[in-house]
Protein backbone atom coordinates (compact mmCIF):
# COMPACT_ATOMS: atom_id res chain seq x y z
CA UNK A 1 0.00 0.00 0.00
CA UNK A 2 2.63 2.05 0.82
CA UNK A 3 4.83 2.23 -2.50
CA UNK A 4 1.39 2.41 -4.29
CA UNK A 5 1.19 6.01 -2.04
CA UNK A 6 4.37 6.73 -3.31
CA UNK A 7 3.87 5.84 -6.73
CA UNK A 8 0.75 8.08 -6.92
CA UNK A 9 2.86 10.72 -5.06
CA UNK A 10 5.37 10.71 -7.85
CA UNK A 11 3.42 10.63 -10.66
CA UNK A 12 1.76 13.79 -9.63
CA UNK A 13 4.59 15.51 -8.50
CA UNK A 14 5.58 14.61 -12.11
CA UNK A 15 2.65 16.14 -13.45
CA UNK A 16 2.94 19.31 -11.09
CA UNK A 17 6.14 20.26 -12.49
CA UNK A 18 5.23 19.48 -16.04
CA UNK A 19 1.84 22.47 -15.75
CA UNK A 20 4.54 24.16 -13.70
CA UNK A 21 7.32 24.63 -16.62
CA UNK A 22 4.37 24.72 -19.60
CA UNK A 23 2.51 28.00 -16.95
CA UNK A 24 6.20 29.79 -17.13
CA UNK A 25 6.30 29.28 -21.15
CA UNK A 26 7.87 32.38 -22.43
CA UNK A 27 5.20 34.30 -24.25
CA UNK A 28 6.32 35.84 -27.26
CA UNK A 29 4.69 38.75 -29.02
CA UNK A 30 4.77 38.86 -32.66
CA UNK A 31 3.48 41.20 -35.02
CA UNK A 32 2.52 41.17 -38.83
CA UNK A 33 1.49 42.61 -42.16
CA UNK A 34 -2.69 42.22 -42.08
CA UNK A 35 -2.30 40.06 -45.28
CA UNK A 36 -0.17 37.33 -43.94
CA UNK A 37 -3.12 36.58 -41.29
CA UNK A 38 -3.95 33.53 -42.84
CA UNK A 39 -0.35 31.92 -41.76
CA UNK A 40 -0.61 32.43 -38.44
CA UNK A 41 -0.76 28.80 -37.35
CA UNK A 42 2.91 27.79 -39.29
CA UNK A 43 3.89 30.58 -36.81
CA UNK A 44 2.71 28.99 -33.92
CA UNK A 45 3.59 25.72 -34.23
CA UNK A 46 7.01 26.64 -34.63
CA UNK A 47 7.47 28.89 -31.81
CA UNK A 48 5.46 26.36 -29.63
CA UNK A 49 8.07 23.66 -30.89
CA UNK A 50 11.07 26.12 -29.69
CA UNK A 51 9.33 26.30 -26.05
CA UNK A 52 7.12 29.51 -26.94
CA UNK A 53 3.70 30.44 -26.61
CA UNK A 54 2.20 33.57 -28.86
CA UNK A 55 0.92 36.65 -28.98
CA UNK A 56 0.06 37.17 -32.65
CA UNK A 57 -1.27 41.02 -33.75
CA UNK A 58 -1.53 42.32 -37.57
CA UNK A 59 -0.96 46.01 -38.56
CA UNK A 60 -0.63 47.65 -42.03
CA UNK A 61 2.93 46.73 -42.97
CA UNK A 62 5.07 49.46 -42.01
CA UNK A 63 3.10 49.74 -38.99
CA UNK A 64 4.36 45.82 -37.82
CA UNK A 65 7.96 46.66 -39.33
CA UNK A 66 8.41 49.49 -36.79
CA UNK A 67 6.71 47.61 -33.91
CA UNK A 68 9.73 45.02 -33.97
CA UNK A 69 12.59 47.44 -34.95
CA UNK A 70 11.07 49.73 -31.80
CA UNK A 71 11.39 46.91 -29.40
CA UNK A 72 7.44 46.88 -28.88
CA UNK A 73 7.03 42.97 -29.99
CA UNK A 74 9.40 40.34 -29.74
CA UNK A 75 9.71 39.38 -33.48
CA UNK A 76 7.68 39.73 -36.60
CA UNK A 77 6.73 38.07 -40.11
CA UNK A 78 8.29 37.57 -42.65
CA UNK A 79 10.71 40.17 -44.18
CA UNK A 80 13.39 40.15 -46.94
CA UNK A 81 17.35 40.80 -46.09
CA UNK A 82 17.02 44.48 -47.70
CA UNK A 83 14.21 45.66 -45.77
CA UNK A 84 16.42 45.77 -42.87
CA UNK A 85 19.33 47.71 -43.88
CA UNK A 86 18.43 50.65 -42.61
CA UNK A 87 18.29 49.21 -39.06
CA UNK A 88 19.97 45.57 -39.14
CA UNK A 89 21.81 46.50 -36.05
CA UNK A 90 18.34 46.84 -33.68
CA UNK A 91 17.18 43.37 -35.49
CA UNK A 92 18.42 39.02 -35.55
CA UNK A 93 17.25 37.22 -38.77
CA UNK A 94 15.85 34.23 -38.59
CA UNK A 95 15.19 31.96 -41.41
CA UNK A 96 14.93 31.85 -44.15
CA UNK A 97 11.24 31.11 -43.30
CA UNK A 98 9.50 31.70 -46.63
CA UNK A 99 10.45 32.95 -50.04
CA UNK A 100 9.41 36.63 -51.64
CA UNK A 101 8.98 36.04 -55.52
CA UNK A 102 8.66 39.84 -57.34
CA UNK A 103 5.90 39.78 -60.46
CA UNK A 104 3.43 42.03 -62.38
CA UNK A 105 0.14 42.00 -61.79
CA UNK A 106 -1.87 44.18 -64.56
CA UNK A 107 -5.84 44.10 -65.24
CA UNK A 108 -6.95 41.08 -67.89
CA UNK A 109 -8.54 43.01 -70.38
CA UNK A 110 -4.84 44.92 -70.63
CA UNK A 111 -2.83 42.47 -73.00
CA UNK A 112 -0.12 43.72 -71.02
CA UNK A 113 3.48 41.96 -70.95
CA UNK A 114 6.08 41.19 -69.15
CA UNK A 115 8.56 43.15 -71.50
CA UNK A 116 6.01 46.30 -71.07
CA UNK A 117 7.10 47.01 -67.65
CA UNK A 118 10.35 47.64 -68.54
CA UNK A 119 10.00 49.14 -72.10
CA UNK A 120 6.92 50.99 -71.51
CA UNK A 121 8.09 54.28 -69.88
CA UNK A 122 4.75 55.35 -69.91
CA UNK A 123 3.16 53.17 -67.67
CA UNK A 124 1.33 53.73 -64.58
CA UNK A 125 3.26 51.76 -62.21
CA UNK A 126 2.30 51.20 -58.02
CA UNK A 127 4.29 49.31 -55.59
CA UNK A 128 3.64 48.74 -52.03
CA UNK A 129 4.86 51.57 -49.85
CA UNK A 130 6.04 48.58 -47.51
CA UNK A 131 7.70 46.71 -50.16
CA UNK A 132 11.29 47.27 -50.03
CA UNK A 133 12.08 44.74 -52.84
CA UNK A 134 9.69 46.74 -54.93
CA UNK A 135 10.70 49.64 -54.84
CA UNK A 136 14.43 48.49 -55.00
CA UNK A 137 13.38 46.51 -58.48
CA UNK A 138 11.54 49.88 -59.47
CA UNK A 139 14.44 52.25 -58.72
CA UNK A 140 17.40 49.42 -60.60
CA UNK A 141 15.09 49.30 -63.80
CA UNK A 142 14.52 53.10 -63.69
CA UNK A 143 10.78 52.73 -63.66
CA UNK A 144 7.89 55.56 -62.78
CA UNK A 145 6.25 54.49 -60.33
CA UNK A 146 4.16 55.12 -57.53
CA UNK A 147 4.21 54.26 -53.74
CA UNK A 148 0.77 53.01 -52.18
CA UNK A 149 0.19 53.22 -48.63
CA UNK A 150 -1.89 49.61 -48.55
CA UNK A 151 -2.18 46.53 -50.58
CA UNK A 152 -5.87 46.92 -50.32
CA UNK A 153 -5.94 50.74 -51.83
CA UNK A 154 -3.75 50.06 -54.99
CA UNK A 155 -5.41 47.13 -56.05
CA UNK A 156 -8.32 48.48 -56.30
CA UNK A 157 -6.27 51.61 -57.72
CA UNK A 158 -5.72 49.32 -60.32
CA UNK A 159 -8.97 48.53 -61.33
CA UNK A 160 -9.87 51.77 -61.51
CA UNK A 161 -7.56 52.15 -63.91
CA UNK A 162 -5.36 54.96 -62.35
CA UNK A 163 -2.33 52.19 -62.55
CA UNK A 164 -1.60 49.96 -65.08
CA UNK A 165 0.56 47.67 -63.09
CA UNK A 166 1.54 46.79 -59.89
CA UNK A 167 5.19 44.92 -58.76
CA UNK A 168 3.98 43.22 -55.73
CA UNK A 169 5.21 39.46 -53.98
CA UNK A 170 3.37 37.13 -55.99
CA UNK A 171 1.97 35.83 -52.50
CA UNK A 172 0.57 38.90 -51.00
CA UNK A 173 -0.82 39.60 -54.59
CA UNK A 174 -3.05 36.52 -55.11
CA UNK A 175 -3.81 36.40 -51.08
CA UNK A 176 -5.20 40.18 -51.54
CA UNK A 177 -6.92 39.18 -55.47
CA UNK A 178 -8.64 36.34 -53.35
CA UNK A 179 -9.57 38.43 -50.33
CA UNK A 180 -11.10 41.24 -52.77
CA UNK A 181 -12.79 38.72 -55.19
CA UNK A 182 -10.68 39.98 -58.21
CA UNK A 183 -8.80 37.18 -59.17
CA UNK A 184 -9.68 36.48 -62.97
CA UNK A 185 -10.02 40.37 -63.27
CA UNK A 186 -6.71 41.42 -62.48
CA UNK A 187 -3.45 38.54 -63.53
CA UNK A 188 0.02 37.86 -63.26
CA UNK A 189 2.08 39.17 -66.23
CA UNK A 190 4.72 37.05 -67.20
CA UNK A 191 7.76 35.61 -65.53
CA UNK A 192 8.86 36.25 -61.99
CA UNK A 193 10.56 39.46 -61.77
CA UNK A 194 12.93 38.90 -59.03
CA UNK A 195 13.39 36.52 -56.19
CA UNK A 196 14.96 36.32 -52.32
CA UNK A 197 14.35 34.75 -49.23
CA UNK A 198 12.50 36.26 -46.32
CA UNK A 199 13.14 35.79 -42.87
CA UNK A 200 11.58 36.19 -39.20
CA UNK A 201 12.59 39.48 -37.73
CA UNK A 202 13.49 38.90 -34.02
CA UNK A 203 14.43 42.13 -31.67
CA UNK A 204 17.75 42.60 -30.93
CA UNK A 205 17.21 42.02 -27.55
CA UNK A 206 16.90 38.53 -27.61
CA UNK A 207 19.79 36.39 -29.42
CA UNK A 208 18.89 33.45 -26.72
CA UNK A 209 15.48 33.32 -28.49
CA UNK A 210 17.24 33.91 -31.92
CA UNK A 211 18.89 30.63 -32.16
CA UNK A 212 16.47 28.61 -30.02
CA UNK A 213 13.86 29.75 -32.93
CA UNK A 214 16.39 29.10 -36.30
CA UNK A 215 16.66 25.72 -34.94
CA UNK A 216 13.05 24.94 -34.55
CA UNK A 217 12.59 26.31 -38.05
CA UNK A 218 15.16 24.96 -39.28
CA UNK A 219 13.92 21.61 -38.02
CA UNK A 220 10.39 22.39 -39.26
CA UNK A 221 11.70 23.04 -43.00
CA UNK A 222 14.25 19.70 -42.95
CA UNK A 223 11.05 17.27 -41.92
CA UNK A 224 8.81 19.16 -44.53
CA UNK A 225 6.06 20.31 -41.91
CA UNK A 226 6.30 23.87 -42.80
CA UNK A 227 5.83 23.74 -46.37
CA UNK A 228 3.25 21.02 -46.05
CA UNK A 229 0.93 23.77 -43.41
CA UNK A 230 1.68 26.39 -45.74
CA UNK A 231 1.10 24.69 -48.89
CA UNK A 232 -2.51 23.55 -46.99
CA UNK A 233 -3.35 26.93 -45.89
CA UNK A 234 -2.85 28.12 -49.79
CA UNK A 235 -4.59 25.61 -51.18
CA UNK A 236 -7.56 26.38 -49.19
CA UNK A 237 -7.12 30.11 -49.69
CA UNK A 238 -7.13 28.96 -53.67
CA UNK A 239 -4.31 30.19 -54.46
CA UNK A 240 -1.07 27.68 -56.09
CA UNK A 241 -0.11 25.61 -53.35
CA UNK A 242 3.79 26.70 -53.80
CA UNK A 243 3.56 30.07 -53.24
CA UNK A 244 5.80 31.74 -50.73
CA UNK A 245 7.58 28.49 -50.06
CA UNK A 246 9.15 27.38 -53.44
CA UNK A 247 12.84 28.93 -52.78
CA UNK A 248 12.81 26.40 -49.00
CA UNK A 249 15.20 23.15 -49.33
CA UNK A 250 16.52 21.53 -45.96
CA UNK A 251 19.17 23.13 -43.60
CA UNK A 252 22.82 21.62 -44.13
């Protein structure tokens, strides 16, 4: 009877610790761009896997951007190397977690090519304000364009006809086509434009947390879980499963 007592006694005292160490789980907050909502869950599972739990918020993009560079989160999604320049020293990368694939989107009844954005000086071109790759593209190719606050304005911008193309991430273009029941009105012109990897931007403040969460991704990407979420969550949004995770291959 006794060591049954003191059985019982240990396996709770097991179990005591164990909601002990999950109640002290570091919480992390993260913020992100509104339009990368729908991958909020890849996020999650990650961070839980690296001994996390989450605080998830979504702001317009610049809005997130200087949350994380101002120390008011913890980390945010996902970003490409040259956004950061300008303040890499207040900012870890993590990653990469996902891939940011530059195209043209135009309206369908345009006939509009690839070629056209580059040959056609007198186009009316928008990129994201947020969109750092963008604008980068924009600038190399000496292109006239425009800077749009929101992803949601300059689409519809677009249709109105006071643009005649947009360079946005194919991913954040067919998520916001989807979201504002355009896609078949307004397409993808031609070839991808340019291509990098994007990362998770974690605050300066925490290079303990840095590599705990590059080896949980890293570990997520090798066994093929992240693609497979994200590849589910696009294929339900109806967009091409690939997108955003096409550039990923296994950690060496």
């Amino acid at each position: 009877m006794a060591n049954k007592v003191s059985c019982i006694a240990a396996a709770l005292l097991i179990a005591s610790i164990a909601n002990t160490s999950n109640s002290f789980a570091q919480n992390a907050k993260i913020s992100a761009a509104i339009e990368l909502s729908p991958y909020s869950q890849v996020i999650e599972k990650v961070f839980k896997s690296a001994g996390f739990s989450t605080t998830i918020e979504y702001f317009p993009g610049e809005r997130s951007f200087q949350m994380v560079t101002n120390g008011e989160v913890d980390a945010e999604f996902a970003r490409v190397k040259s956004a950061i320049d300008p303040v890499k020293d207040k900012i870890i990368l993590v990653g990469p977690i996902a891939c940011s694939e530059l195209v043209a989107f135009a309206r369908a009844d345009s006939h509009l090519s690839v070629s056209d954005v580059i040959s056609n000086h007198d186009l009316a071109i928008a990129v994201p304000y947020v969109s750092k790759a963008g604008v980068k593209y924009a600038k190399e190719n000496k292109l006239k364009f425009q800077t749009v606050s929101t992803h949601e304005s300059m689409y519809k911008m677009l249709m109105a006809k006071r643009f005649d193309i947009v360079i946005d991430s194919t991913l954040n273009g067919n998520i916001m086509l989807k979201q504002q029941h355009l896609d078949g009105q307004i397409v993808e012109v031609g070839d991808v434009l340019s291509a990098e990897p994007a990362y998770l931007l974690v605050n300066a403040r925490h290079p303990d947390w840095a590599k705990k969460l590059q080896t949980a991704f890293d570990a997520a990407i090798r066994d093929g879980s992240l693609q497979r979420t994200v590849g589910d969550i696009n294929v339900a949004m109806g967009i091409p499963r690939n997108l955003g995770i096409s550039c990923l291959t296994a950690p060496r």
